[in-house]
C-alpha atoms as a PDB file:
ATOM      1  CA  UNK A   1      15.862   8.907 -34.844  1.00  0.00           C
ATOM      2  CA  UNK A   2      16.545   5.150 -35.830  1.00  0.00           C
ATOM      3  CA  UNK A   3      17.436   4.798 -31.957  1.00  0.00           C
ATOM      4  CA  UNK A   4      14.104   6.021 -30.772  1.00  0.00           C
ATOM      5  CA  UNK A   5      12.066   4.101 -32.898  1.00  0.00           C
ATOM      6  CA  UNK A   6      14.307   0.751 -31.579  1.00  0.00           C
ATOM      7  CA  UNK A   7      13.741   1.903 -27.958  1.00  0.00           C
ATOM      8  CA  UNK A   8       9.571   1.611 -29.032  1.00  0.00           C
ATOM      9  CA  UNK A   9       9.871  -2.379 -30.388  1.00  0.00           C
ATOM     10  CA  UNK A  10      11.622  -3.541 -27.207  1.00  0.00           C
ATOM     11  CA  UNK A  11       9.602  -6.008 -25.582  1.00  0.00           C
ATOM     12  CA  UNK A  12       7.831  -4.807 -22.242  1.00  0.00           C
ATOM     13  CA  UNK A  13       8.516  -7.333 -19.698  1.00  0.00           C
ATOM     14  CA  UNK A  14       6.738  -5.996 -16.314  1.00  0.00           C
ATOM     15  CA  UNK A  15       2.503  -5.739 -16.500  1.00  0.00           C
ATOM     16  CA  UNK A  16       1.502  -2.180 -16.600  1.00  0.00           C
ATOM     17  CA  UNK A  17      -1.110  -1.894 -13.567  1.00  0.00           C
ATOM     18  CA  UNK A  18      -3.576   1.374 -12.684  1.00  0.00           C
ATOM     19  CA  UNK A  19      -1.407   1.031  -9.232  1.00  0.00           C
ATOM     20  CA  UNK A  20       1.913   0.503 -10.079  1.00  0.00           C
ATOM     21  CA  UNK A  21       3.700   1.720  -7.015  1.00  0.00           C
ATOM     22  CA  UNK A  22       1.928   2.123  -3.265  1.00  0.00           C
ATOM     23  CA  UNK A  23       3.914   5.632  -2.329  1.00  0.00           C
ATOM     24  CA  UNK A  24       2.838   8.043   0.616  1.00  0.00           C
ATOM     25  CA  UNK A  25      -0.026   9.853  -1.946  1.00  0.00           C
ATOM     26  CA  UNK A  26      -1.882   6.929  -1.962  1.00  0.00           C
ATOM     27  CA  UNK A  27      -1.648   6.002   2.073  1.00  0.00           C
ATOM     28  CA  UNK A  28      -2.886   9.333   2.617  1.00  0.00           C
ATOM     29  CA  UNK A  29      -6.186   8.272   0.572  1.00  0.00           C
ATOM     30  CA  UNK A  30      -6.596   5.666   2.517  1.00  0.00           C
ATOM     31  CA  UNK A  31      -6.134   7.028   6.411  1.00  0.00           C
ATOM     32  CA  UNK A  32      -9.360   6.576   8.996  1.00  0.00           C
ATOM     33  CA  UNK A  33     -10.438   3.913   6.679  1.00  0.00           C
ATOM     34  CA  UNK A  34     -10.215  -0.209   7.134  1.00  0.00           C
ATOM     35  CA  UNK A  35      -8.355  -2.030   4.263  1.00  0.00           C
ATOM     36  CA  UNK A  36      -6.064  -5.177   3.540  1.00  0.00           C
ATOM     37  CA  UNK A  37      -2.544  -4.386   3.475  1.00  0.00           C
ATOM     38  CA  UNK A  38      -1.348  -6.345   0.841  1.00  0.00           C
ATOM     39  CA  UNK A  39       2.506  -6.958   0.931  1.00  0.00           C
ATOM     40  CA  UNK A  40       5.391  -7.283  -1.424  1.00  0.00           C
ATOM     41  CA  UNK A  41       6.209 -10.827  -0.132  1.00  0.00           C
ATOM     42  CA  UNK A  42       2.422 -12.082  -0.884  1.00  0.00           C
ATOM     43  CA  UNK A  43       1.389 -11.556   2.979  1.00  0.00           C
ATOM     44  CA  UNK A  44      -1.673 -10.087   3.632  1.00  0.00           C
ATOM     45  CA  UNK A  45      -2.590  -7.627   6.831  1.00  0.00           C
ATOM     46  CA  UNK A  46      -6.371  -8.360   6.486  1.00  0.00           C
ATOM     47  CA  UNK A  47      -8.890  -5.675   8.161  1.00  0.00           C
ATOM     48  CA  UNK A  48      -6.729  -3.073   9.670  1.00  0.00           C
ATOM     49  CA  UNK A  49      -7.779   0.751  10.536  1.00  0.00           C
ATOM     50  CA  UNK A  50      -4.769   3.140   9.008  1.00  0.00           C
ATOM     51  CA  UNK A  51      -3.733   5.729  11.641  1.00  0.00           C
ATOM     52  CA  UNK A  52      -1.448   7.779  10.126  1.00  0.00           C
ATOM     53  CA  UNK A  53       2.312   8.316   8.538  1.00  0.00           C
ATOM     54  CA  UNK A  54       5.442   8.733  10.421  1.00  0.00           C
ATOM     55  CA  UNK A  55       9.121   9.437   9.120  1.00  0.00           C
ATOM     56  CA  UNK A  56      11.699   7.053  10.541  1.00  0.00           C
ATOM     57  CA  UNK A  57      13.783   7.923  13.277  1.00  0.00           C
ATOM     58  CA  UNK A  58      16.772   7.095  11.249  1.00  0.00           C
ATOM     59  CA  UNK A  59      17.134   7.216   7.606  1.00  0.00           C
ATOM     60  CA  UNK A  60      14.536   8.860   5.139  1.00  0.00           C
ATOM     61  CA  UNK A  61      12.018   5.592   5.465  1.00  0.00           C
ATOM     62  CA  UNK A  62       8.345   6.635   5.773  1.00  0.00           C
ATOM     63  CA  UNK A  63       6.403   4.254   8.039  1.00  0.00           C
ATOM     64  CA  UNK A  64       1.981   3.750   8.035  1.00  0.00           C
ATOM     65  CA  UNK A  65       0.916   3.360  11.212  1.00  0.00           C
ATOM     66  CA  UNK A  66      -2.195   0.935  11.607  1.00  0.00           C
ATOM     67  CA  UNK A  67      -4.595  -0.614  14.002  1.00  0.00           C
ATOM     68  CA  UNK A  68      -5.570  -4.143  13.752  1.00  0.00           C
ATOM     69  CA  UNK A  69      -9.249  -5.036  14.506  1.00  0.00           C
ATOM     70  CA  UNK A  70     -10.557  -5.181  17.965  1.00  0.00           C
ATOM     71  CA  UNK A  71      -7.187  -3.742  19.147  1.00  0.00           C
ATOM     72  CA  UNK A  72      -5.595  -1.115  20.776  1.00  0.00           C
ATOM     73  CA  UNK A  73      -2.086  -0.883  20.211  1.00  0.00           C
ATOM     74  CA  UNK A  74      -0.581   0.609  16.636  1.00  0.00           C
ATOM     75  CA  UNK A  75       1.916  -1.154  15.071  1.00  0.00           C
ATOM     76  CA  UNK A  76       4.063   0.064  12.143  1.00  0.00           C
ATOM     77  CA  UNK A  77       5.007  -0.981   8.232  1.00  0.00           C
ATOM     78  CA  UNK A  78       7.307   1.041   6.136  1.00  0.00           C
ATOM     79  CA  UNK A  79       5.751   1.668   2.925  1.00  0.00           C
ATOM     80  CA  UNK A  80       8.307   0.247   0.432  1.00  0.00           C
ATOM     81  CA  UNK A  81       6.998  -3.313   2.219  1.00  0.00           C
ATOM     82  CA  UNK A  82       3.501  -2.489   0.947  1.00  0.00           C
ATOM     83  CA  UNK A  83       2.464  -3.399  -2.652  1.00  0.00           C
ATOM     84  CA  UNK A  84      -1.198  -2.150  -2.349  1.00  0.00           C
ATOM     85  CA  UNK A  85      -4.062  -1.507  -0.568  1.00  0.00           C
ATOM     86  CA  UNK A  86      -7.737  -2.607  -0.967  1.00  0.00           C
ATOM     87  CA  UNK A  87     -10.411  -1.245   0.908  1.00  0.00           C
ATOM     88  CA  UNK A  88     -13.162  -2.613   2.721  1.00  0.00           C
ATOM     89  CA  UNK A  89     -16.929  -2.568   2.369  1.00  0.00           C
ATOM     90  CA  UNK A  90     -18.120  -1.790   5.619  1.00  0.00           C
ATOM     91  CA  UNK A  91     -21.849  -2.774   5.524  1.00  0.00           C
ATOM     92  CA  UNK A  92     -20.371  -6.637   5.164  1.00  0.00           C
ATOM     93  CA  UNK A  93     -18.402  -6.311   7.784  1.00  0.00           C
ATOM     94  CA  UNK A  94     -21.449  -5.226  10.204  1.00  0.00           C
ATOM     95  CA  UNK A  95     -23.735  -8.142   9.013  1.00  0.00           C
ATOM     96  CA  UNK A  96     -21.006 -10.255  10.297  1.00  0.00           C
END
């Protein structure tokens, strides 16, 4: 018991966030719509359409494939890269 309770006075170092990790649940949310890809290294993907999720061709990585704006071609991320997502309003984007 007295281990429990010191387990509960530890100090909690990391911030507790509503999005905590960016796993393949939460790309599937967000697929057909246009969003900022906000990356683990502080890099932003700004306005990009997500197409869909792939599996690797080797190993167990899952990669989101996305279209950048005014393109054609798909390009790829794997999704431990990604930190979170935030969508886009699109009636701001079409005043523009």
């Amino acid at each position: 018991m007295r281990t429990l309770l010191e387990q509960n006075r530890r100090p909690r170092h990391r911030m507790v966030n509503n999005m905590e990790h960016f796993n393949v649940n939460i790309a599937k949310s967000y697929i057909g719509k246009n969003v900022n890809l906000h990356l683990k290294d502080g890099a932003v993907i700004v306005n990009v359409k997500l197409k869909n999720i792939k599996q690797a061709e080797l190993g167990k990585t899952k990669l989101i494939e996305y279209i950048p704006f005014r393109n054609i071609k798909s390009k790829k991320i794997p999704i431990t890269n990604i930190a979170y997502a935030k969508m886009l309003n699109q009636n701001i984007l079409a005043q523009s």
